[in-house]
Protein backbone atom coordinates (compact mmCIF):
# COMPACT_ATOMS: atom_id res chain seq x y z
CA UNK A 1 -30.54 69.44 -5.78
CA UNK A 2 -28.12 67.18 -3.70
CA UNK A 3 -28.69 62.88 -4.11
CA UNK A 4 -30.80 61.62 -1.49
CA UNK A 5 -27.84 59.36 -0.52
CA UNK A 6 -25.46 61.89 1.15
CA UNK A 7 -22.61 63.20 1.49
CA UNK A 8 -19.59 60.98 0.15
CA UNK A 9 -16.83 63.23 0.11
CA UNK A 10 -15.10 66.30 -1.18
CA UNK A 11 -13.30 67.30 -4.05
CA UNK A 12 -9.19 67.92 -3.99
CA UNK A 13 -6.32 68.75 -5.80
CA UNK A 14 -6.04 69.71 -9.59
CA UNK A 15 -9.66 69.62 -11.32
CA UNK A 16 -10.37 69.23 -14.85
CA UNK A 17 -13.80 69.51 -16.98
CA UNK A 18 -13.20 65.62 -17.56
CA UNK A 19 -11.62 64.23 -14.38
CA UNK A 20 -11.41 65.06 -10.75
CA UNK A 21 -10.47 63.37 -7.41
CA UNK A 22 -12.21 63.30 -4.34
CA UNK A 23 -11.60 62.22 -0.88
CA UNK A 24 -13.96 59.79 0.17
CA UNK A 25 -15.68 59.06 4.14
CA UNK A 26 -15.52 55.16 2.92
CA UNK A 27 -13.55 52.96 0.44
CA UNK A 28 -15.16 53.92 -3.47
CA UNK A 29 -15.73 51.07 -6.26
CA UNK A 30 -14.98 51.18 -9.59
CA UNK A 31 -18.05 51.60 -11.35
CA UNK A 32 -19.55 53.74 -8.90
CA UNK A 33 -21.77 57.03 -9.97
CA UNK A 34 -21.58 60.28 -8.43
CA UNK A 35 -22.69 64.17 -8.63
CA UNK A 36 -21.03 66.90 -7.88
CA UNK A 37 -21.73 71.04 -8.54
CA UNK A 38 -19.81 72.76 -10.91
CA UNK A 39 -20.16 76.40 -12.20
CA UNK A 40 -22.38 74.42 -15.35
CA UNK A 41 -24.78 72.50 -13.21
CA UNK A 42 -24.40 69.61 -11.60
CA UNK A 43 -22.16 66.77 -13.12
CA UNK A 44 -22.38 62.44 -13.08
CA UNK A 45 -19.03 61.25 -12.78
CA UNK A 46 -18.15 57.58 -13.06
CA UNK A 47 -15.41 56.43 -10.24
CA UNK A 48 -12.83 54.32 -12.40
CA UNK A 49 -10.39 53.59 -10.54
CA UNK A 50 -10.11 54.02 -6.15
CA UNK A 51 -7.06 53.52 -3.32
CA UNK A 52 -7.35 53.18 0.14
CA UNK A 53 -4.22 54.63 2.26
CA UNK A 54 -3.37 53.63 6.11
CA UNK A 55 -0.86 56.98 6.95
CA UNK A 56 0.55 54.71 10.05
CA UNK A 57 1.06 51.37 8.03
CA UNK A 58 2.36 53.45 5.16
CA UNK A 59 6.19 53.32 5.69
CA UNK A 60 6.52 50.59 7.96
CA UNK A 61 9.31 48.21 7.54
CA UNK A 62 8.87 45.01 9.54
CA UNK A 63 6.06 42.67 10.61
CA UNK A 64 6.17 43.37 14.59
CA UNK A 65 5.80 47.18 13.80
CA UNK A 66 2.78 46.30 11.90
CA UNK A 67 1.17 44.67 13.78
CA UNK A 68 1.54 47.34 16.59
CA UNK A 69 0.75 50.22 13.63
CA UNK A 70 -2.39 47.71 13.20
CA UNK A 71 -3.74 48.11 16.43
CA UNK A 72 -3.47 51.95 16.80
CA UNK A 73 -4.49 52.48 13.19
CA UNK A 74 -7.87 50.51 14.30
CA UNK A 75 -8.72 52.91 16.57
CA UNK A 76 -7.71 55.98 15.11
CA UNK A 77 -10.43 57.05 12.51
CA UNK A 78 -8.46 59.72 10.95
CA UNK A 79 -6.06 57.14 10.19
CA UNK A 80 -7.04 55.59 6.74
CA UNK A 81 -8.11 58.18 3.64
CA UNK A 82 -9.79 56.75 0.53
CA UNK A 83 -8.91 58.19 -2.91
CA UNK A 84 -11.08 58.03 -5.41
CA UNK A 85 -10.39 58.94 -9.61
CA UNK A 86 -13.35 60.44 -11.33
CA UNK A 87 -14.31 60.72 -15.15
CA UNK A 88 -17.43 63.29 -15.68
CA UNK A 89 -19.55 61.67 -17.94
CA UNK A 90 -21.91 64.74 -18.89
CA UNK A 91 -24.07 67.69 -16.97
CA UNK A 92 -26.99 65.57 -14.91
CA UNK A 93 -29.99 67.59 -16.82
CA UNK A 94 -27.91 66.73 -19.98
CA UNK A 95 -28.43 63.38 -19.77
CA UNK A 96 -31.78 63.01 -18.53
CA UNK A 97 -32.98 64.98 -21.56
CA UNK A 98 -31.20 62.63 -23.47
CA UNK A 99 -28.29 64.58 -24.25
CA UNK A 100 -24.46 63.89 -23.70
CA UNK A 101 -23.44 67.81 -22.47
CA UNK A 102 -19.99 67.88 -21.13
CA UNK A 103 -18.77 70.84 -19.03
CA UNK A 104 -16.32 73.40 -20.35
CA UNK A 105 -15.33 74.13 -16.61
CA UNK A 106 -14.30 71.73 -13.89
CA UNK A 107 -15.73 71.32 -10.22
CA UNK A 108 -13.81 73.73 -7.82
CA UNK A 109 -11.64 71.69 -5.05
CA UNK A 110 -13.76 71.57 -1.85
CA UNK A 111 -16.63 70.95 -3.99
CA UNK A 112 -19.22 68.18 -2.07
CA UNK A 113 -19.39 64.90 -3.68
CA UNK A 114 -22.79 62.87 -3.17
CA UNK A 115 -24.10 59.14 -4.32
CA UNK A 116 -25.53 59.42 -7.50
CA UNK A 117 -29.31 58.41 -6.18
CA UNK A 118 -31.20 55.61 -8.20
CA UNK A 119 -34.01 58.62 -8.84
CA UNK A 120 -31.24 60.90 -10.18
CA UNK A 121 -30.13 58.24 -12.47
CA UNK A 122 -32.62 55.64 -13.70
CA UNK A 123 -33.51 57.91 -16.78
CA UNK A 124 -30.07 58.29 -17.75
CA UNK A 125 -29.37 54.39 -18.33
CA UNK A 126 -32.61 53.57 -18.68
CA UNK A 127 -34.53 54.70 -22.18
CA UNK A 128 -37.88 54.05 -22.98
CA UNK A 129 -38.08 54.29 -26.94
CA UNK A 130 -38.57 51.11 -28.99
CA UNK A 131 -34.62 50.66 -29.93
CA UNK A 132 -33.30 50.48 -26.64
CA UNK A 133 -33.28 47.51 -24.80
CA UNK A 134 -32.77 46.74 -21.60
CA UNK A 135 -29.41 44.27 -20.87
CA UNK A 136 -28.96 44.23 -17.01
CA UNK A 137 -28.45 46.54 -13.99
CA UNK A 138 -25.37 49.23 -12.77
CA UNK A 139 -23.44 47.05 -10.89
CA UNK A 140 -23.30 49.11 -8.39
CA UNK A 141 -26.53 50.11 -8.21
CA UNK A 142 -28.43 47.25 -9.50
CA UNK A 143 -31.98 48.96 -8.97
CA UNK A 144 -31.06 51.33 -12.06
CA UNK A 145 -31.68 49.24 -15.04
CA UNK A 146 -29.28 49.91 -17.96
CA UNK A 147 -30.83 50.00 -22.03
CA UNK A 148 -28.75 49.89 -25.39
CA UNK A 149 -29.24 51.19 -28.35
CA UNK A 150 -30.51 48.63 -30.78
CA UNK A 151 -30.09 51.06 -34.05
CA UNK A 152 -26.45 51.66 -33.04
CA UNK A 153 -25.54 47.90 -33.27
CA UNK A 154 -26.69 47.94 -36.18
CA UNK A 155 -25.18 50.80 -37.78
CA UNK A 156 -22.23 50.87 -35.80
CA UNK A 157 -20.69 47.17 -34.82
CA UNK A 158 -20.15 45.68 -31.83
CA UNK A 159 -17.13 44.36 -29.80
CA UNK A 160 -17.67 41.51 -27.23
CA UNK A 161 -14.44 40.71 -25.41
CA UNK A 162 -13.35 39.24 -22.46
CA UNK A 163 -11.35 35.97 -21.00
CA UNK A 164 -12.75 32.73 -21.55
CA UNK A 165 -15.82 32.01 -18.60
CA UNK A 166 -16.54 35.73 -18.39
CA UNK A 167 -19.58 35.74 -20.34
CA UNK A 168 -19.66 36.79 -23.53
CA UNK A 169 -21.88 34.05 -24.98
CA UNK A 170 -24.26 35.01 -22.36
CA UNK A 171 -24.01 38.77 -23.84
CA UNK A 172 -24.74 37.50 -27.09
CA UNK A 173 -27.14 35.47 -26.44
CA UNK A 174 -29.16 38.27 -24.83
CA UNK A 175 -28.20 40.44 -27.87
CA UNK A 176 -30.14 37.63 -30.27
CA UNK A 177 -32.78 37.50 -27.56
CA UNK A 178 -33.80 41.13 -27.82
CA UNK A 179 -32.94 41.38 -31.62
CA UNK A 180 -35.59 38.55 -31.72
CA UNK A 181 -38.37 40.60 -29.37
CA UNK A 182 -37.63 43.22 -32.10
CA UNK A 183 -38.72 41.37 -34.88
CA UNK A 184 -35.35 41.80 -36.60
CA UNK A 185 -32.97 40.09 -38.32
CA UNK A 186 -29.46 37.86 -37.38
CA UNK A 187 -27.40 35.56 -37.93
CA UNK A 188 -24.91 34.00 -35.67
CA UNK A 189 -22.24 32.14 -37.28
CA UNK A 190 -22.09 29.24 -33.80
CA UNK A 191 -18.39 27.74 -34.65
CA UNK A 192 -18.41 25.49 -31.19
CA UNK A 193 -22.19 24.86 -30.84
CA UNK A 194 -22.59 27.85 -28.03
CA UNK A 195 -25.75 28.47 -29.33
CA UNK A 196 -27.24 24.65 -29.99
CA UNK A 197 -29.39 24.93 -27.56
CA UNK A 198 -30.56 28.88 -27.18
CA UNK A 199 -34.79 28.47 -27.29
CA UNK A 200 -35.81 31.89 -28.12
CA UNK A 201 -38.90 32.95 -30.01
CA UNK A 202 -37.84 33.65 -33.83
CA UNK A 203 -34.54 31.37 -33.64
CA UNK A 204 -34.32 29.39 -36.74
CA UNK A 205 -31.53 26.50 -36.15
CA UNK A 206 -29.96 25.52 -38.76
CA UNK A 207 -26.60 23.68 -40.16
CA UNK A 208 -24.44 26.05 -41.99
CA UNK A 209 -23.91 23.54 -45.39
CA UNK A 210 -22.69 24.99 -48.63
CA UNK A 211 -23.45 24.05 -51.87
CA UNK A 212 -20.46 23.54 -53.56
CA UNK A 213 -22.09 24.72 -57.12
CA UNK A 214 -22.06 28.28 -55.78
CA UNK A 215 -18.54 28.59 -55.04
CA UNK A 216 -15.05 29.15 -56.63
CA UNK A 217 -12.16 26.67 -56.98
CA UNK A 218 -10.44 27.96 -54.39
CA UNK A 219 -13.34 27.93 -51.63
CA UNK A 220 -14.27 24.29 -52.76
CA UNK A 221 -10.43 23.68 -52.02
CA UNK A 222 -10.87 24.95 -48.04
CA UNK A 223 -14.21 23.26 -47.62
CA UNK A 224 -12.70 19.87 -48.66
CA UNK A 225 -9.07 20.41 -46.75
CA UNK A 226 -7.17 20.63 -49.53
CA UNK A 227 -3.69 22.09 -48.52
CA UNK A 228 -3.23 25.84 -49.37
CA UNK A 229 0.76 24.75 -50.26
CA UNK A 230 -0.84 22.16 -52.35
CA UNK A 231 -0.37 24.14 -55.49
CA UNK A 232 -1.02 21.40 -58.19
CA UNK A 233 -4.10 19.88 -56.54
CA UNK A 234 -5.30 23.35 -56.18
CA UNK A 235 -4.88 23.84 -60.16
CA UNK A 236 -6.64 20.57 -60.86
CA UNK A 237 -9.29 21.46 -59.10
CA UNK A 238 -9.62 24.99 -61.14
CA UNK A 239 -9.22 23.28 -64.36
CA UNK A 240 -11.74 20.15 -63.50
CA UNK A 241 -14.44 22.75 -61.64
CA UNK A 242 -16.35 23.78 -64.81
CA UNK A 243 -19.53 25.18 -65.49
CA UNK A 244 -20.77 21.44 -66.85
CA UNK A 245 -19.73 19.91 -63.19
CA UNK A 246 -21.46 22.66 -61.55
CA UNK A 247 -24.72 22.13 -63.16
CA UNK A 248 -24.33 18.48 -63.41
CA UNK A 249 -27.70 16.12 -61.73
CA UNK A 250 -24.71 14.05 -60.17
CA UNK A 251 -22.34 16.30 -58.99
CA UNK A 252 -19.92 14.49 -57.37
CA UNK A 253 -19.90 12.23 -60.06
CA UNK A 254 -19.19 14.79 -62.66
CA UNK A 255 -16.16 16.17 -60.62
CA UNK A 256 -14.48 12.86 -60.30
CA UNK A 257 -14.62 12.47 -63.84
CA UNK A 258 -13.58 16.19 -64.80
CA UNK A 259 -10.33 15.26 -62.48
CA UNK A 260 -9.39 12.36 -64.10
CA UNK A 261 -10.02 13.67 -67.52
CA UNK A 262 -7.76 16.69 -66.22
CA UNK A 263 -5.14 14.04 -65.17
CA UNK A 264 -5.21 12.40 -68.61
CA UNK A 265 -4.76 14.91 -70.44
CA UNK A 266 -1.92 16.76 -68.27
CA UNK A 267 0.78 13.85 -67.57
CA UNK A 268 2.68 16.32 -65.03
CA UNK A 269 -0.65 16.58 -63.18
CA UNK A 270 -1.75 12.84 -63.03
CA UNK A 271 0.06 11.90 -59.21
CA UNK A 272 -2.24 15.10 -58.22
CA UNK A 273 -5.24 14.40 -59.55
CA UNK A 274 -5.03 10.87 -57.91
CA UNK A 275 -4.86 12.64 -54.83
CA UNK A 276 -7.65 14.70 -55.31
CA UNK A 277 -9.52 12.57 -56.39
CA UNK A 278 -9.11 10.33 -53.03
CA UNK A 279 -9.99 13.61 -51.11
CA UNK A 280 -13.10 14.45 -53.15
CA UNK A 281 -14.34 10.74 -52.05
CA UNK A 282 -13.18 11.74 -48.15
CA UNK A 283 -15.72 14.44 -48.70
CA UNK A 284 -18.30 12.62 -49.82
CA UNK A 285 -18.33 10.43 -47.37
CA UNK A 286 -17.45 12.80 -44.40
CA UNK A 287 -18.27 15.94 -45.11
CA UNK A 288 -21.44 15.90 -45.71
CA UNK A 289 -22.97 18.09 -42.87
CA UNK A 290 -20.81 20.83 -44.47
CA UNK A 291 -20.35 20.49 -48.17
CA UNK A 292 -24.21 19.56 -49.58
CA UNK A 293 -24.92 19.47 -53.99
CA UNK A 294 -28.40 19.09 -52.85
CA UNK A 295 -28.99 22.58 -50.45
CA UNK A 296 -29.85 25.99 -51.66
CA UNK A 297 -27.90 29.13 -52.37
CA UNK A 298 -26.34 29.80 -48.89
CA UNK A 299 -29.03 33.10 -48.52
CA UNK A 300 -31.89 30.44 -48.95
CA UNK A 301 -31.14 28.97 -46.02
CA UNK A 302 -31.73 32.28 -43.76
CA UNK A 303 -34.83 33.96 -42.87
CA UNK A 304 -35.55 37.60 -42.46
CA UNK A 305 -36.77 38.67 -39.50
CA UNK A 306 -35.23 35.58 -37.39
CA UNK A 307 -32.22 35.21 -36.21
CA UNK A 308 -30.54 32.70 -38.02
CA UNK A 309 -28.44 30.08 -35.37
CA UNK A 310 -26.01 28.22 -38.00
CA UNK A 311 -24.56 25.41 -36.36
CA UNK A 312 -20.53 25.07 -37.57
CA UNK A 313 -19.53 22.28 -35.26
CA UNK A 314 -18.91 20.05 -37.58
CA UNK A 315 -16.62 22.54 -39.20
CA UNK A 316 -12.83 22.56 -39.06
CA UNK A 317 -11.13 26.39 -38.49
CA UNK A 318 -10.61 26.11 -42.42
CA UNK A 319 -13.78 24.99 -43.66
CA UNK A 320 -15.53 27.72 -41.19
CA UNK A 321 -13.39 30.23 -42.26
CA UNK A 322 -14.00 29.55 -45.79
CA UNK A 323 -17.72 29.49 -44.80
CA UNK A 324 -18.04 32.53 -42.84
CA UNK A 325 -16.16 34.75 -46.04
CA UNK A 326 -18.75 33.10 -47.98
CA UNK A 327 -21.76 34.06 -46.03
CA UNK A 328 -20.60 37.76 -45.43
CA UNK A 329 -19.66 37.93 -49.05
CA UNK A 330 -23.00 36.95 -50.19
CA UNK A 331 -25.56 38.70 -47.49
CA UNK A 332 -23.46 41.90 -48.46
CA UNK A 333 -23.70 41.80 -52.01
CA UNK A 334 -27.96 41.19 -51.17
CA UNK A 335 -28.17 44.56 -48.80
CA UNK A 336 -26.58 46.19 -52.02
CA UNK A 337 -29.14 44.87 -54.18
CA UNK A 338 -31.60 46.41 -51.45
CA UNK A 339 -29.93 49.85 -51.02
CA UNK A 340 -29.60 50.43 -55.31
CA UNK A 341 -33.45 49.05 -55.92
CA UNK A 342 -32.11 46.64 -57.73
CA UNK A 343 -35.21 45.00 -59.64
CA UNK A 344 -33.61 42.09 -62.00
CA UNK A 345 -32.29 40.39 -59.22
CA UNK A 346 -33.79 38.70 -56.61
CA UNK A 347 -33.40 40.48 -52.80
CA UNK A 348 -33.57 38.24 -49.70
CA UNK A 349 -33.13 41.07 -46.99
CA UNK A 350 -35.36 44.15 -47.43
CA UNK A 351 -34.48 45.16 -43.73
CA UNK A 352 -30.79 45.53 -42.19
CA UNK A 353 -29.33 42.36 -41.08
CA UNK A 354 -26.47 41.61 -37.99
CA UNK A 355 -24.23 38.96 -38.30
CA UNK A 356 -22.15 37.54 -35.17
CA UNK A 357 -18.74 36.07 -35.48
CA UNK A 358 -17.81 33.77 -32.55
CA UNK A 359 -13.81 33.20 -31.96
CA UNK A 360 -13.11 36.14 -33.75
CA UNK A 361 -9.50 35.96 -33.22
CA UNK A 362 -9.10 32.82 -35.74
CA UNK A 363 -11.22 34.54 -38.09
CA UNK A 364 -9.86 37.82 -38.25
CA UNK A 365 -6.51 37.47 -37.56
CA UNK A 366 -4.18 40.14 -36.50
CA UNK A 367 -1.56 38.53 -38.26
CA UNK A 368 -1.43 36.64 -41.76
CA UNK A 369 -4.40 36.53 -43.88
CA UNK A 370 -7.74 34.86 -43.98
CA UNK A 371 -11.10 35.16 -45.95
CA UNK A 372 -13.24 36.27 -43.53
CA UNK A 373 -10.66 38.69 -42.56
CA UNK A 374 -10.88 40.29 -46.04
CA UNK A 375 -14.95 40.61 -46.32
CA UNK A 376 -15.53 41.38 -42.66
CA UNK A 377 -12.68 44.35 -43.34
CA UNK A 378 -14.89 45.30 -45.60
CA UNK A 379 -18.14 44.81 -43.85
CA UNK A 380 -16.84 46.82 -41.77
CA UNK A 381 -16.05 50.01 -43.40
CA UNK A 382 -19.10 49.68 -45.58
CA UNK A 383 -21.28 48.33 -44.03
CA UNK A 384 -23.05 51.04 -42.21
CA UNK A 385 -24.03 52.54 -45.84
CA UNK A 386 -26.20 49.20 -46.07
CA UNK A 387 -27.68 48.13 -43.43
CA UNK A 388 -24.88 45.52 -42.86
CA UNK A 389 -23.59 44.96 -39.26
CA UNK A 390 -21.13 43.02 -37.19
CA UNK A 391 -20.70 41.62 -33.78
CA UNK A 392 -17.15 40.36 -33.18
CA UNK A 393 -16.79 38.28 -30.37
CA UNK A 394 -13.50 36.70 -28.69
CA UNK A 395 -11.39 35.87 -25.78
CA UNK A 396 -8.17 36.90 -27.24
CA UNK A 397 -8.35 40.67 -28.52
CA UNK A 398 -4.68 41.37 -29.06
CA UNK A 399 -5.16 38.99 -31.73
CA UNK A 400 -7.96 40.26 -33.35
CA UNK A 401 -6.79 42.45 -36.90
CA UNK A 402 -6.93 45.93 -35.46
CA UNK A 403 -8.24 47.56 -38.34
CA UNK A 404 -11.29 45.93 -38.07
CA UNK A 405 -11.76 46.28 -34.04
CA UNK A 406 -11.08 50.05 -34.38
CA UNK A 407 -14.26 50.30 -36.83
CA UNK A 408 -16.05 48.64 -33.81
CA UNK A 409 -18.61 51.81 -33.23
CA UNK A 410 -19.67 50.02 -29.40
CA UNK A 411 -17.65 47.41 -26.92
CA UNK A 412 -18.49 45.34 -23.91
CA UNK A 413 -15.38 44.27 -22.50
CA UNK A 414 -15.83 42.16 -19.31
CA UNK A 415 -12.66 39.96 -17.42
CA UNK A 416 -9.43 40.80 -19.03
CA UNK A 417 -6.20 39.84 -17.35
CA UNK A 418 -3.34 40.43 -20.37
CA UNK A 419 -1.73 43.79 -20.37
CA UNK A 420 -1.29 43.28 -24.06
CA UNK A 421 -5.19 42.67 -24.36
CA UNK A 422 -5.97 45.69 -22.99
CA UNK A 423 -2.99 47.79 -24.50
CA UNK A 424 -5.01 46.16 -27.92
CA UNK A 425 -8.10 47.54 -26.83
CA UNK A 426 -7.21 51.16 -26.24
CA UNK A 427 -5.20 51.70 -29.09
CA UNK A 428 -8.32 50.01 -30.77
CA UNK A 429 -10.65 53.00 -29.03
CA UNK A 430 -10.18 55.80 -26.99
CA UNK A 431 -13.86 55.58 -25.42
CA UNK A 432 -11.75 53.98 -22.45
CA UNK A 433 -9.77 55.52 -20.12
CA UNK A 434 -6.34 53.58 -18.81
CA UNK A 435 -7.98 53.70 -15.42
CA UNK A 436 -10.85 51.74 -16.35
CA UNK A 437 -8.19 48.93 -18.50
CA UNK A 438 -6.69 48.56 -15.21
CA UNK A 439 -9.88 47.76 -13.27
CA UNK A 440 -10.60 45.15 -15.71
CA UNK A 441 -8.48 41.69 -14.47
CA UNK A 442 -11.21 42.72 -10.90
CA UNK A 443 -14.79 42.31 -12.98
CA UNK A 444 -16.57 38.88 -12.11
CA UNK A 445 -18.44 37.21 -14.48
CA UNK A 446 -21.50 38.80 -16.39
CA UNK A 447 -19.93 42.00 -15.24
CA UNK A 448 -18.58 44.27 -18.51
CA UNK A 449 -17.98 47.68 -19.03
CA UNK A 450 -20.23 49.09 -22.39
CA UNK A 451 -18.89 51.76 -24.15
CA UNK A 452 -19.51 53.73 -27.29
CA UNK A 453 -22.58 54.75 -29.51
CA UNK A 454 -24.95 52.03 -27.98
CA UNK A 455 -24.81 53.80 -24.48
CA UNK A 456 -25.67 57.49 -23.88
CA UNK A 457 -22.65 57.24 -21.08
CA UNK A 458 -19.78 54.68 -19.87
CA UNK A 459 -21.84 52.28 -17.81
CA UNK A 460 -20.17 49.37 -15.35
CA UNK A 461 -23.40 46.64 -15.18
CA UNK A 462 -23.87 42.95 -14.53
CA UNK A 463 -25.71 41.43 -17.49
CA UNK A 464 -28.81 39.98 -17.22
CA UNK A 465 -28.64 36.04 -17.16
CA UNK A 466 -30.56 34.36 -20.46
CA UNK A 467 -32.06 31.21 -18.50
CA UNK A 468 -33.03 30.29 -22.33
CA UNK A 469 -29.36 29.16 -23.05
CA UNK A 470 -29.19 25.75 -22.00
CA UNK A 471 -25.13 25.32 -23.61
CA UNK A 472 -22.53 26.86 -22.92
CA UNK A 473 -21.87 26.92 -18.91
CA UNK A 474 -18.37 25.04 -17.34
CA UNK A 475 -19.50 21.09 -16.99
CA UNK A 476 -19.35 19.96 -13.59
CA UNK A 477 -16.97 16.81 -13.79
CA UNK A 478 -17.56 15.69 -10.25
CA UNK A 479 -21.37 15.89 -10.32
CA UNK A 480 -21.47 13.70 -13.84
CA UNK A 481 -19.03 11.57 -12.19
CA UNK A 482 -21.25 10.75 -9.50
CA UNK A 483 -24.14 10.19 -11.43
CA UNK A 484 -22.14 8.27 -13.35
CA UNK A 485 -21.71 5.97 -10.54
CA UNK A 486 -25.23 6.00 -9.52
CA UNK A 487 -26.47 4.75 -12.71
CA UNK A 488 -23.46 2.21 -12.31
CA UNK A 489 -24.74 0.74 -9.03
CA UNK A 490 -28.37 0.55 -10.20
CA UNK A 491 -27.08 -1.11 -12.90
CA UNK A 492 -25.35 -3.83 -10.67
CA UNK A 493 -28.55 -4.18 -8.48
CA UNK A 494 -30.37 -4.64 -11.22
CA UNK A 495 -28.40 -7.60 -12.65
CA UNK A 496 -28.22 -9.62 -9.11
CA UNK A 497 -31.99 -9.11 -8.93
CA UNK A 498 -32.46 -10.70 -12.39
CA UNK A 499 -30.32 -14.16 -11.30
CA UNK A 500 -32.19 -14.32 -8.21
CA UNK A 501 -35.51 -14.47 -10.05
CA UNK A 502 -33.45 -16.79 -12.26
């Protein structure tokens, strides 16, 4: 059965089960769907990358014959020829039933190409069952609305990338949005306050604090900006941070003293536990939206079947970092205790439970090491086995640790304009093709390419907008300027009426 949208061109040179290349009666987009016959059935194909050729301005040399090659060409309509490159994304019946089917045998050259019809196609993108959910429309084809899977996010991991403005918070937030509509669970560690002011049903806002009784030496260090070269401080602190301070009423209180006892007793270590003791009273005083005594265990401060929004504003890259490991490390170690049965201990997640790391890049550096790094390595090899998953999200990919990327089961990838982002991204996964990495630096915003297990097939789609994120969006400098000035000249009025009642 041809598409109900006609006849878009024919099919030329070498043909391959995976890729042919048609030439087209207009110019082709990227992201475009087609069919064509083959000796299987008929085949989608997704156009990923298109050229447009003028045979009499092809060779020309200077600007007068150009312009003269411009005026023929115009009337000539065998003049211009428009190339198209196609990847076959499955056998049409394949897909509709569900199933990814890909041809052993390609189209033969001369074969018809057609529009892939919204009626051909709106079951392919579009599922009905309970985990998918639907996150925009084909780009192309906007009518055709496009689901993911749900379950494969979770299982699997997901990649968010693109350039900074191309909307990846927008992404996520819709990913909270319909993990919310689910009834499941989430947490979204918010390191520049994206997500302050997302009003979604099930959101739980909350500051990310940790109590420093729950953690080691070293993580107390980070959270109060203690230098990592700072090697005698460091010790002090191990020495001083006993069980007694940790379970003291006065906590604070009992960790200044356990310093200077440390100090007295260790005449080498006095100078530094004068200085730590000056930055334990810094963090006192200023810290306390991010070091808290008085707060739970960290997993006492999320709820299941919310999605947990923890506000790390107030956090510097250190102190976040040192958060984030500690978060991961500890919601991990709970879906064990869920998985094994574990009955003596206390489980705080019965279901399985996505966390979101924003500015991925600083957290899980390519280069150099890092706590979160370590645990969300981990997370993500294991984390399948228990119901652990992760949403990386960042505008620099070539410097997010590729070990962890390439156990990214799904990607969006929207605006990218660095050739060493994208050479990142494909050695990272082979789900896309170097036509489609080229296309990239030409997607707008909200437009991203999905890829992987969450999609039954490549699919090019413009993101539904989530009018409940109220943060986030470029500030418009001129327009708070002139309001600025408004207020300013009320202001004024307001005075001179005042000493004229006077």
């Amino acid at each position: 059965m041809a598409s109900n949208r006609g006849l878009l061109g024919v099919v030329v040179g070498e043909t391959k089960p995976h890729r042919f290349r048609f030439l087209a009666s207009r110019a082709v987009s990227m992201g475009e769907y087609v069919t064509v016959e083959s000796p299987e059935g008929r085949l989608l194909g997704l156009a990923e990358d298109t050229a447009t050729r003028s045979v009499l301005l092809d060779k020309i040399s200077n600007f007068e014959s150009a312009i003269e090659a411009k005026r023929v060409a115009t009337k000539n309509v065998r003049d211009k020829s428009y190339l198209a490159s196609v990847k076959v994304v499955g056998t049409l019946d394949g897909l509709r039933g569900g199933q990814v089917t890909l041809p052993s045998l390609p189209p033969e050259p001369g074969s018809e190409v057609f529009e892939a019809g919204s009626d051909e196609i709106s079951g392919v993108f579009d599922r009905m069952e309970r985990r998918w959910a639907q996150v925009g429309g084909l780009l192309r084809n906007p009518e055709v609305r496009v689901s993911v899977d749900i379950d494969k996010v979770a299982s699997r991991h997901l990649a968010i990338l693109s350039v900074t403005g191309g909307g990846k918070s927008n992404l996520l937030a819709l990913m909270t949005k319909k993990v919310a509509e689910l009834g499941g669970t989430m947490v979204v560690f918010d390191y520049h306050g994206e997500y302050s002011g997302l009003s979604i049903p099930r959101a739980v806002h909350a500051d990310a604090k940790i109590n420093p009784r729950y953690v080691n030496s070293d993580q107390l260090a980070d959270l109060m900006e203690v230098r990592e070269n700072a090697e005698v401080q460091r010790t002090v602190l191990l020495k001083a941070f006993t069980d007694d301070v940790k379970t003291a009423k006065e906590f604070w209180k009992s960790l200044l003293a356990s310093i200077a006892t440390v100090g007295e007793n260790e005449k080498d270590s006095r100078k530094a536990a004068t200085r730590l003791q000056d930055i334990v009273k810094v963090a006192m005083r200023r810290m306390k939206t991010v070091i808290d005594p008085d707060v739970g265990e960290v997993l006492d401060q999320l709820k299941a079947s919310k999605v947990n929004i923890l506000n790390m504003l107030e956090f510097t890259e250190r102190q976040a970092n040192a958060a984030i490991s500690y978060y991961l490390a500890e919601i991990l170690e709970d879906r064990k205790r869920a998985m094994h049965g574990a009955e003596e201990q206390r489980v705080r997640f019965t279901a399985p439970i996505i966390c979101a790391i924003e500015e991925a890049h600083a957290f899980i550096p390519s280069e150099g090491d890092a706590d979160t790094k370590y645990i969300a390595s981990k997370v993500a090899r294991e984390g399948r086995k228990f119901g652990m998953a992760l949403v990386v999200v960042s505008q620099r990919p070539r410097r997010v640790d590729q070990d962890v990327l390439s156990q990214m089961g799904s990607f969006a990838i929207m605006k990218l304009t660095n050739p060493e982002d994208q050479a990142h991204i494909r050695e990272a996964s082979e789900a896309i093709s170097e036509d489609l990495l080229q296309n990239l630096p030409s997607l707008n915003v909200g437009e991203a390419v999905l890829l992987g297990e969450w999609v039954n097939i490549p699919a090019v789609v413009k993101i539904d907008h989530v009018a409940e994120k109220k943060t986030g969006a470029d500030i418009s400098a001129t327009s708070l300027w002139a309001a600025e000035g408004k207020m300013s000249q009320v202001a004024v009025e307001s005075t001179k009426s005042s000493m004229v009642l006077e």
